[in-house]
Protein backbone atom coordinates (compact mmCIF):
# COMPACT_ATOMS: atom_id res chain seq x y z
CA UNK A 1 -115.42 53.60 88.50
CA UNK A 2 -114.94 55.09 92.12
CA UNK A 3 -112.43 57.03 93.44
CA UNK A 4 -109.28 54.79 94.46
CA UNK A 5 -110.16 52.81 91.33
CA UNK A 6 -109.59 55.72 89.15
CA UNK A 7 -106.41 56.43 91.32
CA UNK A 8 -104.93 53.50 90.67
CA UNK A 9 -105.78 53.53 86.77
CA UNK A 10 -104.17 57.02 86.66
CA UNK A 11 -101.13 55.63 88.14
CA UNK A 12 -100.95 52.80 85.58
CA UNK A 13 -101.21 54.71 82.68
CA UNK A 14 -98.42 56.95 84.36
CA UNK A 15 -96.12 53.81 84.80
CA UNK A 16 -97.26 52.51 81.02
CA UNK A 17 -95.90 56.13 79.68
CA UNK A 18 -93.07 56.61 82.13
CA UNK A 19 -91.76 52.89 80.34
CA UNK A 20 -92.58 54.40 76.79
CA UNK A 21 -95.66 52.19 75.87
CA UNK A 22 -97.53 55.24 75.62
CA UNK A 23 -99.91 54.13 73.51
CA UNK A 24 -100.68 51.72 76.02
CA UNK A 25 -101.22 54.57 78.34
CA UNK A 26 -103.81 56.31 76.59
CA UNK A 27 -106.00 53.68 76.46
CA UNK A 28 -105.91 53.13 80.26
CA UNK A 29 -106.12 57.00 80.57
CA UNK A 30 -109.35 57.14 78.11
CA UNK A 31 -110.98 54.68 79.77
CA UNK A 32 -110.97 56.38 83.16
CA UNK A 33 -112.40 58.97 81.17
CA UNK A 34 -115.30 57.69 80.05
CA UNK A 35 -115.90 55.49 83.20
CA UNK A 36 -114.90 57.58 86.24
CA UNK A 37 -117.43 59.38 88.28
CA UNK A 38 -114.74 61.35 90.33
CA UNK A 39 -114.70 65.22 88.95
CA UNK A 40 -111.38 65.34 90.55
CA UNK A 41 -110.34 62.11 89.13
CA UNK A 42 -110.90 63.22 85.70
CA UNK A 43 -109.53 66.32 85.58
CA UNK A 44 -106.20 64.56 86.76
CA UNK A 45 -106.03 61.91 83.79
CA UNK A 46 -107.09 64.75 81.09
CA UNK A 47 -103.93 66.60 82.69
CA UNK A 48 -102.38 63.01 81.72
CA UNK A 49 -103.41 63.19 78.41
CA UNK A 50 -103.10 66.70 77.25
CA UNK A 51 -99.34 66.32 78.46
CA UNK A 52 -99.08 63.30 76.52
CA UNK A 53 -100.31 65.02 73.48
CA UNK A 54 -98.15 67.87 73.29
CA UNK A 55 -95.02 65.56 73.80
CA UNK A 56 -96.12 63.48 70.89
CA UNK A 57 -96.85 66.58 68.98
CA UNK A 58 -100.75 66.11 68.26
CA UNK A 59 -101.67 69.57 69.32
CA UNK A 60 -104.97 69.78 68.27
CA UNK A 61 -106.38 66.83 70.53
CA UNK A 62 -103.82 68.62 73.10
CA UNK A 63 -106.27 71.52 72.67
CA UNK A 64 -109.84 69.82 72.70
CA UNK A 65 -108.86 67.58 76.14
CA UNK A 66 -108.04 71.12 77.22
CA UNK A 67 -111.09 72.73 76.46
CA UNK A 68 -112.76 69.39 78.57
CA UNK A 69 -110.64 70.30 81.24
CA UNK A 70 -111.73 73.59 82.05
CA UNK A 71 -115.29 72.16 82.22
CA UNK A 72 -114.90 69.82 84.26
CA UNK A 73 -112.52 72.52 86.56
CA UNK A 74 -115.82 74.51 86.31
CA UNK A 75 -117.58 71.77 87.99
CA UNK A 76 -115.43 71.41 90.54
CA UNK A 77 -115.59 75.06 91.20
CA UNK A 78 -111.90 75.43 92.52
CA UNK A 79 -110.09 77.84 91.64
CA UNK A 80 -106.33 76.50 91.73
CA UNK A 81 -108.63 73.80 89.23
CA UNK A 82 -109.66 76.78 87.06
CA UNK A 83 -105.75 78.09 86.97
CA UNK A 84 -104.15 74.82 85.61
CA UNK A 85 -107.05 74.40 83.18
CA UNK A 86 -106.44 77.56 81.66
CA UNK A 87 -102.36 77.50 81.42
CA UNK A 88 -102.95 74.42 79.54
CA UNK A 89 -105.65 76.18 77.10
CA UNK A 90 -102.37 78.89 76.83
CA UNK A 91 -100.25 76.14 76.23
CA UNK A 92 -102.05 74.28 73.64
CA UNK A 93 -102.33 77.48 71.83
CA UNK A 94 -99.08 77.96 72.06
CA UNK A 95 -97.98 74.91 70.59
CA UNK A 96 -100.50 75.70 67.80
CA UNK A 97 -98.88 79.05 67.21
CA UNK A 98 -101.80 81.34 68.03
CA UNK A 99 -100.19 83.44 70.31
CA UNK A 100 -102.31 86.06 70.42
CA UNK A 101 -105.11 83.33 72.16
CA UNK A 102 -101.96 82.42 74.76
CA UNK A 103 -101.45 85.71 75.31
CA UNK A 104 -105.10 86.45 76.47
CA UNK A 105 -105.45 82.94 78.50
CA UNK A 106 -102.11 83.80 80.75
CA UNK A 107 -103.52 86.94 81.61
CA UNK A 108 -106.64 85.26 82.41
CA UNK A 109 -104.83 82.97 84.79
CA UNK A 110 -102.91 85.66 86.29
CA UNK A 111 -105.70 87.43 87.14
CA UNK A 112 -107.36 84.96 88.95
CA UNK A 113 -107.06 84.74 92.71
CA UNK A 114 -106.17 81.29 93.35
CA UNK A 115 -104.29 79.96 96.71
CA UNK A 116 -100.65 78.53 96.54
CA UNK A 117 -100.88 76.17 94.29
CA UNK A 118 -102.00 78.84 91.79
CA UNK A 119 -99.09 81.14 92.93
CA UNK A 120 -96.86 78.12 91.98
CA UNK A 121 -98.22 77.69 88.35
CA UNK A 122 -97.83 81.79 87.58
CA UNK A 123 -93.74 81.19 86.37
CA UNK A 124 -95.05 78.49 83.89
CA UNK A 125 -97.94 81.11 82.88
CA UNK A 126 -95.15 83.58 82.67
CA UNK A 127 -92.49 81.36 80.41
CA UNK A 128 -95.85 80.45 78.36
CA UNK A 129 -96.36 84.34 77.84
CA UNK A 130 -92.91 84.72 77.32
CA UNK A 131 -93.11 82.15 74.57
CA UNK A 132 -95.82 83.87 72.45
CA UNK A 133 -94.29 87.32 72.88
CA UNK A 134 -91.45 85.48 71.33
CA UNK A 135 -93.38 84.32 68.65
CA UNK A 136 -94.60 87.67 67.67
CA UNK A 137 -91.47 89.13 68.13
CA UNK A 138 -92.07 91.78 70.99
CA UNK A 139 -88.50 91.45 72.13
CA UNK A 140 -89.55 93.77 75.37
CA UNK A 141 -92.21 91.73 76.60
CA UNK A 142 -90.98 88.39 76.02
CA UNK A 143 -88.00 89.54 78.16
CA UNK A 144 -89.96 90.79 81.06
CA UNK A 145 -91.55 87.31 81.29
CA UNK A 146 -88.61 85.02 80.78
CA UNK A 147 -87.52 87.07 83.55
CA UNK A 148 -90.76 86.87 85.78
CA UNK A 149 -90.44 83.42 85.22
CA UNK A 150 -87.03 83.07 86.72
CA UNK A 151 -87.63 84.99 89.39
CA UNK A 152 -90.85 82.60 90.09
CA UNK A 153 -88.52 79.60 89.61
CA UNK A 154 -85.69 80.91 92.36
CA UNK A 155 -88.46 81.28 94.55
CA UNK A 156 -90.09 78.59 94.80
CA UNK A 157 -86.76 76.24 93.88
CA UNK A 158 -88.47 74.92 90.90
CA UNK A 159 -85.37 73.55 89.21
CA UNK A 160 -87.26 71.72 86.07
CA UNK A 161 -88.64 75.61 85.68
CA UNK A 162 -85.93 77.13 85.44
CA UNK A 163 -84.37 74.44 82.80
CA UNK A 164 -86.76 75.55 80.70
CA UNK A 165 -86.79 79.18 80.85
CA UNK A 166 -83.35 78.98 80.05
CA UNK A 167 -84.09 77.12 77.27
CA UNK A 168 -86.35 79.81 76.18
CA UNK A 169 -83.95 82.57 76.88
CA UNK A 170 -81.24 80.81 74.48
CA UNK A 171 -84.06 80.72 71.69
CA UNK A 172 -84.55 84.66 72.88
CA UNK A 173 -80.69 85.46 72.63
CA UNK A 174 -80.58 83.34 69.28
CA UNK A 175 -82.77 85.89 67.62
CA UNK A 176 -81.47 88.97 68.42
CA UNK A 177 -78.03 87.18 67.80
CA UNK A 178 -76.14 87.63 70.89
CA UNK A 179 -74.85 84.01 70.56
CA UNK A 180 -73.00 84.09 73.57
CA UNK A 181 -75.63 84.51 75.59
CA UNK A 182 -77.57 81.87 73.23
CA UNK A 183 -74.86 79.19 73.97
CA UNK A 184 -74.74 80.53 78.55
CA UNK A 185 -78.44 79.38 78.69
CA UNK A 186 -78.73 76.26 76.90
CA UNK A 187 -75.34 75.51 78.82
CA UNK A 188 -76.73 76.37 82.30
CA UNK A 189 -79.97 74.29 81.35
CA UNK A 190 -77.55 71.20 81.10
CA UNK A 191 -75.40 71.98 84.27
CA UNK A 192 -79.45 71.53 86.09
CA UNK A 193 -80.15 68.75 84.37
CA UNK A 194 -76.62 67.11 85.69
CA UNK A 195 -77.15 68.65 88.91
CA UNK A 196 -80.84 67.93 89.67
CA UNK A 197 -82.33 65.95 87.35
CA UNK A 198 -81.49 62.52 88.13
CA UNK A 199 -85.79 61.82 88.60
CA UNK A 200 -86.63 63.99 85.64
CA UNK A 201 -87.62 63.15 82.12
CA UNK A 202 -84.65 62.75 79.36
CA UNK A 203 -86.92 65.70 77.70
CA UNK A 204 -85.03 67.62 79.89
CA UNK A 205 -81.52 66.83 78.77
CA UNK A 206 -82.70 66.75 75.20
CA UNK A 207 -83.85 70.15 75.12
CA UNK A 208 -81.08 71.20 76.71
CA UNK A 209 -78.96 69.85 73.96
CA UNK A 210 -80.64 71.02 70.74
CA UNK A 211 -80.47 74.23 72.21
CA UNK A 212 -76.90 74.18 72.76
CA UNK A 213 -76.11 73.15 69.20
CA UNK A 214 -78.48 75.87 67.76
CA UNK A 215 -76.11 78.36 69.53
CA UNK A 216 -72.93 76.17 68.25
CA UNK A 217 -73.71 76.29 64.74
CA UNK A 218 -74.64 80.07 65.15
CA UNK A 219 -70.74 80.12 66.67
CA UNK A 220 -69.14 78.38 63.53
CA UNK A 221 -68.65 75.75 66.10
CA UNK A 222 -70.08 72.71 63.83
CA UNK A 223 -68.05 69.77 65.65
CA UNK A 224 -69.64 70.60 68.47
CA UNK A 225 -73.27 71.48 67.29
CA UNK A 226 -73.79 67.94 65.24
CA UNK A 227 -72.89 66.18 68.78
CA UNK A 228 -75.05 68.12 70.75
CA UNK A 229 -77.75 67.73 68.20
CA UNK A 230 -77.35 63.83 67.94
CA UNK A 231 -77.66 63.26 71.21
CA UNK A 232 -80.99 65.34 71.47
CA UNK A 233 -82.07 63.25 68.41
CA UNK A 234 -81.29 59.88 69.91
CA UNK A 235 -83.90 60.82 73.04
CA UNK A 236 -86.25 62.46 70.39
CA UNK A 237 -86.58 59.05 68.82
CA UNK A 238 -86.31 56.78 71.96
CA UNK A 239 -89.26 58.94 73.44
CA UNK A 240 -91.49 59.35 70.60
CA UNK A 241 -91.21 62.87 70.91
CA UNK A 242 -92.09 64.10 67.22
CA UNK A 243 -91.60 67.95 67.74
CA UNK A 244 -88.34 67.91 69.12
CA UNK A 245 -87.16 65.68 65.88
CA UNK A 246 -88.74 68.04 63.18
CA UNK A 247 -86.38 70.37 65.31
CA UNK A 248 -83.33 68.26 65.10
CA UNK A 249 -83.22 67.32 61.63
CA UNK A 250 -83.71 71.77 61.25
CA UNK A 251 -80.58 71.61 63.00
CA UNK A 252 -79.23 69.45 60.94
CA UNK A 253 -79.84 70.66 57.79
CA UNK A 254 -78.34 74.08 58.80
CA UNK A 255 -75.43 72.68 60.18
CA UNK A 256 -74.93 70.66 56.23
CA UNK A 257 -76.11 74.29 54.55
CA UNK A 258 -73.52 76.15 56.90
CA UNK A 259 -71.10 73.05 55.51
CA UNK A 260 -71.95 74.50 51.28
CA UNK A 261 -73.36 70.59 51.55
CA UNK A 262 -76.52 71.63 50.14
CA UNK A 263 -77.36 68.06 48.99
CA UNK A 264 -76.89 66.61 52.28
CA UNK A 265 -79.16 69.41 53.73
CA UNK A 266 -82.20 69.30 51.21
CA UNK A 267 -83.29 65.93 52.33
CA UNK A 268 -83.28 66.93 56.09
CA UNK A 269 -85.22 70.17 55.38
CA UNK A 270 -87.43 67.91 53.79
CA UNK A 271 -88.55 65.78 56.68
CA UNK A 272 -88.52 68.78 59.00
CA UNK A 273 -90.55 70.33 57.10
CA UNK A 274 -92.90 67.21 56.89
CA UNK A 275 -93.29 66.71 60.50
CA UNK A 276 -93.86 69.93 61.31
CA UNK A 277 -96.72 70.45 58.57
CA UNK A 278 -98.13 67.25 60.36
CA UNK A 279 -97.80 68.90 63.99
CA UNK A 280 -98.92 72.03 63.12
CA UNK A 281 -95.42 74.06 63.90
CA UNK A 282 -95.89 77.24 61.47
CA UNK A 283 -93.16 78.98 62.92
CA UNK A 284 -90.86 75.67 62.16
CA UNK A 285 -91.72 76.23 58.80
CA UNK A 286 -90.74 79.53 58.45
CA UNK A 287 -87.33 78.54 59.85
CA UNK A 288 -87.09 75.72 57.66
CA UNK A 289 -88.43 77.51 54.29
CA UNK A 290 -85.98 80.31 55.25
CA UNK A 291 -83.05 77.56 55.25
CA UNK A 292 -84.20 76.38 51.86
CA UNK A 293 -84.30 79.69 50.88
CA UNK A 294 -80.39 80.12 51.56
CA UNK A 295 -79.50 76.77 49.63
CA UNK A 296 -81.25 78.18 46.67
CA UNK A 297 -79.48 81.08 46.82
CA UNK A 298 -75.96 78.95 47.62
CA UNK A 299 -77.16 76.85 43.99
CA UNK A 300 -77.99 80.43 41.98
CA UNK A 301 -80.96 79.26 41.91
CA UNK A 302 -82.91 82.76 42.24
CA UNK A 303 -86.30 81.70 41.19
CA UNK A 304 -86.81 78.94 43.49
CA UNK A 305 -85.43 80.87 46.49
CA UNK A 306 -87.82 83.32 45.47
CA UNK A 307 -91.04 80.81 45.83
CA UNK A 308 -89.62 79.67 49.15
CA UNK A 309 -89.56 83.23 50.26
CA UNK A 310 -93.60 83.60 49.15
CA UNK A 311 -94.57 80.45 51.17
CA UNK A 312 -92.65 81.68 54.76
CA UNK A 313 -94.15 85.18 54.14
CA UNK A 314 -97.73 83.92 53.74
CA UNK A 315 -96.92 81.53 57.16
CA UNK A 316 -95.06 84.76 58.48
CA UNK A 317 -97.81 87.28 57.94
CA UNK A 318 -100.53 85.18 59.40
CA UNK A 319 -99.00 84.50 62.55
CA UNK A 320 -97.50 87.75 62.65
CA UNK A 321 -93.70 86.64 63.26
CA UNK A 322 -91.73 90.27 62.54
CA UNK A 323 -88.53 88.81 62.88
CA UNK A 324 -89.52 85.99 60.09
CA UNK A 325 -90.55 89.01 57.55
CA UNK A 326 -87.62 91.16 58.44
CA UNK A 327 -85.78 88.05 57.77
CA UNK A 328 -87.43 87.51 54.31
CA UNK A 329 -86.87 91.16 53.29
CA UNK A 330 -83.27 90.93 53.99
CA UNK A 331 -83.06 87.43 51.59
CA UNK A 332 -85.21 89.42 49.24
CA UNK A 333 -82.86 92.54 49.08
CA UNK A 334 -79.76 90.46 48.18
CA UNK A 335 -81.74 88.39 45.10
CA UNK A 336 -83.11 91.43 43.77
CA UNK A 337 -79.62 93.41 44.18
CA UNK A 338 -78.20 90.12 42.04
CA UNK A 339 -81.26 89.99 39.62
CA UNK A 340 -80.26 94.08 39.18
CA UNK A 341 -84.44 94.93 39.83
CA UNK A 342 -84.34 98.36 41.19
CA UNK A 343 -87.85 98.60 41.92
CA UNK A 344 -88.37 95.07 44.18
CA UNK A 345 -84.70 95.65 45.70
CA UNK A 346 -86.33 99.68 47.15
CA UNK A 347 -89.65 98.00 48.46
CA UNK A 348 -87.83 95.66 50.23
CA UNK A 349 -85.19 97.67 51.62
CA UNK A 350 -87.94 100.21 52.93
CA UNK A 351 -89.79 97.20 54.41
CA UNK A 352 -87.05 95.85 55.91
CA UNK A 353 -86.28 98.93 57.81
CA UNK A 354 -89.86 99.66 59.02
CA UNK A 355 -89.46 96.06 60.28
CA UNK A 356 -86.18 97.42 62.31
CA UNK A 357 -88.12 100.36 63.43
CA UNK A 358 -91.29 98.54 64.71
CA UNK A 359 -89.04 95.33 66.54
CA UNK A 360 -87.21 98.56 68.04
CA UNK A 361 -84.33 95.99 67.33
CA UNK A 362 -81.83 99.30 67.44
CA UNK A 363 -79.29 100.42 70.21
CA UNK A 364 -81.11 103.55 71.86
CA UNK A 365 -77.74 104.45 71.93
CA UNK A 366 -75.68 104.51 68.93
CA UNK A 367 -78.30 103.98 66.80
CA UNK A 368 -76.91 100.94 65.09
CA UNK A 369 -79.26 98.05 64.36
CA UNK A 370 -79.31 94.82 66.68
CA UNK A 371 -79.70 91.29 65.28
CA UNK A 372 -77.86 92.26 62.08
CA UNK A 373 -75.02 90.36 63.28
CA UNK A 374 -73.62 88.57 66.64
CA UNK A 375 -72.88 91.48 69.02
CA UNK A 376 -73.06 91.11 72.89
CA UNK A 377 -76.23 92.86 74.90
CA UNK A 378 -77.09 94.05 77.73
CA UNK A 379 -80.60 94.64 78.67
CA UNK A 380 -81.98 97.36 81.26
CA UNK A 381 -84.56 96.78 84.36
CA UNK A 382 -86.91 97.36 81.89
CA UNK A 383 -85.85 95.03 79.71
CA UNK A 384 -84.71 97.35 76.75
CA UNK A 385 -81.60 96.24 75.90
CA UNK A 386 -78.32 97.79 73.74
CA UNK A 387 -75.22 97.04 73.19
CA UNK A 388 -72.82 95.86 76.03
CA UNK A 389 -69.92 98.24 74.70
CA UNK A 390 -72.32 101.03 74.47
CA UNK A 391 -73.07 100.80 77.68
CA UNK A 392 -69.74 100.25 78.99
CA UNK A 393 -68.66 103.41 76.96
CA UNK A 394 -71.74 105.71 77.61
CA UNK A 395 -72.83 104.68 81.28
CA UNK A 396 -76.60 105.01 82.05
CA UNK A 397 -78.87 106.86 84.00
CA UNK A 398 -82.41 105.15 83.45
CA UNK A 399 -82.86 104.11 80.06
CA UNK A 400 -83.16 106.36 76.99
CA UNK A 401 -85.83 104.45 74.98
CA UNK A 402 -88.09 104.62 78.19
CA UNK A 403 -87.31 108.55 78.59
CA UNK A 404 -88.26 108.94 74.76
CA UNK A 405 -91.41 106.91 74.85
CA UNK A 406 -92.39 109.23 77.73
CA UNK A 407 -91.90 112.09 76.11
CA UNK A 408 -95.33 113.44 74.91
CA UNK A 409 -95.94 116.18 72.07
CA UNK A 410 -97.06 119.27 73.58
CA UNK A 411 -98.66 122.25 71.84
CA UNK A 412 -97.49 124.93 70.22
């Protein structure tokens, strides 16, 4: 298969998947694959299919057309080639929950000194980064890259960019429970998706939307949250798109749970649960074994919150989510306060707090904790951030968790 043919087999398989027959698609796609001669042509319809993959939520193949990719990018001995192959080795990794390996593949890429195209791709390296600092639960970090990113995506007026770093910041906001920020980015997501994205994929608008009811239910605001959430569901199923429903039917489920309907909720935990088991999601899980957790606990039913708790802490621990253990010691705490077990209720409260005191998730200025409960922040240059009042009240000159950290013992 020559060179135009291949072009013009790409671009079918393109048009199969842009009209949803995406199974279609991939065949098309894999047969260029295993006929084309054209390095170029190749790496273009594995970019095809590892896109396709990660929509559909098969993450592993994601990952193996990825590791293809960067050989053939080797071949072609490019280095803008080299660049995209390794963001999407980060971003199958990502998908896969092994942060640590996206961590190390975004550096790789931003070390490398590609030409503009390369400059281009360094805000989705960043939001990639930004995503598995997330996942670990290095508030700091994650912030500086969320913010690298949109500063990449003003630049270079990359509008579907900056959709999704917003996106990402309303996940960000969601866990350290400013909620008002949670619900601005989602919202501002949607505005670009109205505003811009008349050519763009519905994933867009979708993501935009489950987003938005995340930070709704967080709000009390469950009217609101089960529309935003059914309308991201209705793309999720037109599209195929298997990760963003084992997210929807989470959001569901909470939304029953924050409703007492634990009967209604079970069932949707359920199928979350099973989809993201099948895609690989581990940090879904925890989410969804915490909100099974909670219904136990809404039922009295101490023992079986108790072996919910065991599973997300074994998921938890291996991918080394903080937030997800502080989380569990917290749920932990309160059953062993009701079960009146001294001994379990002290370990947990002193794990809980070496949690706080490792996230840093305090105000360097009052002291108070931050993510206990919805409070408004501010972060810093630096991206240390504290309460908005304390601020307000205190005033700043540089920021006090940066002058403490640079303080160094001296001797005596």
């Amino acid at each position: 298969m020559g060179q135009d043919q291949t072009k013009q087999q790409i671009e079918k398989g393109l048009h199969l998947y842009q009209s949803n027959q995406t199974e279609k698609a991939l065949r098309v796609w894999m047969r260029v694959l295993e006929k084309s001669a054209d390095p170029a042509g190749r790496f273009r319809v594995l970019g095809c299919l590892i896109t396709a993959h990660a929509e559909m939520g098969r993450y592993k193949d994601m990952l193996k057309f990825a590791v293809v990719q960067i050989d053939t990018a080797r071949e072609l001995e490019d280095p803008d080639f080299l660049t995209e192959s390794y963001l999407n080795l980060a971003r199958s990794n990502e998908k896969l929950c092994e942060f640590q390996k996206t961590i190390s593949y975004c550096k790789t890429c931003l070390n490398m000194q590609g030409t503009t195209v390369s400059l281009q791709l360094n805000g989705q390296v960043s939001l990639s980064m930004g995503n598995a600092f997330l996942g670990l639960s290095i508030f700091q970090k994650a912030l500086e890259c969320f913010e690298k990113a949109l500063r990449y995506a003003h630049n270079n007026d990359d509008k579907m960019l900056e959709c999704r770093v917003c996106c990402s910041l309303g996940n960000f906001y969601t866990q350290i429970k400013d909620y008002e920020k949670a619900l601005f980015f989602p919202c501002k997501a949607a505005e670009l998706v109205n505003d811009y994205g008349k050519g763009w994929s519905l994933k867009y608008r979708a993501m935009s939307q489950y987003h938005m009811a995340v930070a709704y239910r967080k709000l009390g605001r469950l009217a609101d949250a089960m529309d935003c959430c059914e309308e991201s569901m209705k793309i999720a199923l037109q599209h195929g798109d298997r990760p963003l429903q084992a997210l929807c039917l989470l959001c569901f489920a909470d939304i029953h749970r924050s409703r007492r309907d634990v009967q209604t909720a079970f069932p949707r935990y359920d199928s979350s649960m099973s989809i993201m088991t099948e895609i690989g999601n581990r940090l879904g899980l925890i989410q969804v074994l915490l909100g099974v957790t909670k219904c136990w606990m809404i039922q009295k039913e101490l023992d079986k919150a108790l072996e919910s708790i065991e599973k997300a802490q074994e998921l938890a621990e291996g991918l080394g989510n903080k937030l997800g253990l502080l989380k569990l010691h917290c749920l932990c705490e309160r059953i062993y306060r009701t079960k009146e077990q001294q001994q379990e209720l002290r370990d947990h409260v002193v794990k809980f707090h070496e949690c706080v005191e490792e996230m840093e998730l305090y105000c360097g200025m009052c002291g108070e904790s931050i993510g206990e409960k919805n409070n408004q922040l501010q972060a810093l240059p630096c991206s240390h951030f504290f309460h908005l009042k304390c601020l307000q009240t205190n005033g700043t000159r540089g920021c006090p968790n940066c002058r403490r950290l640079s303080v160094k013992p001296g001797y005596v």
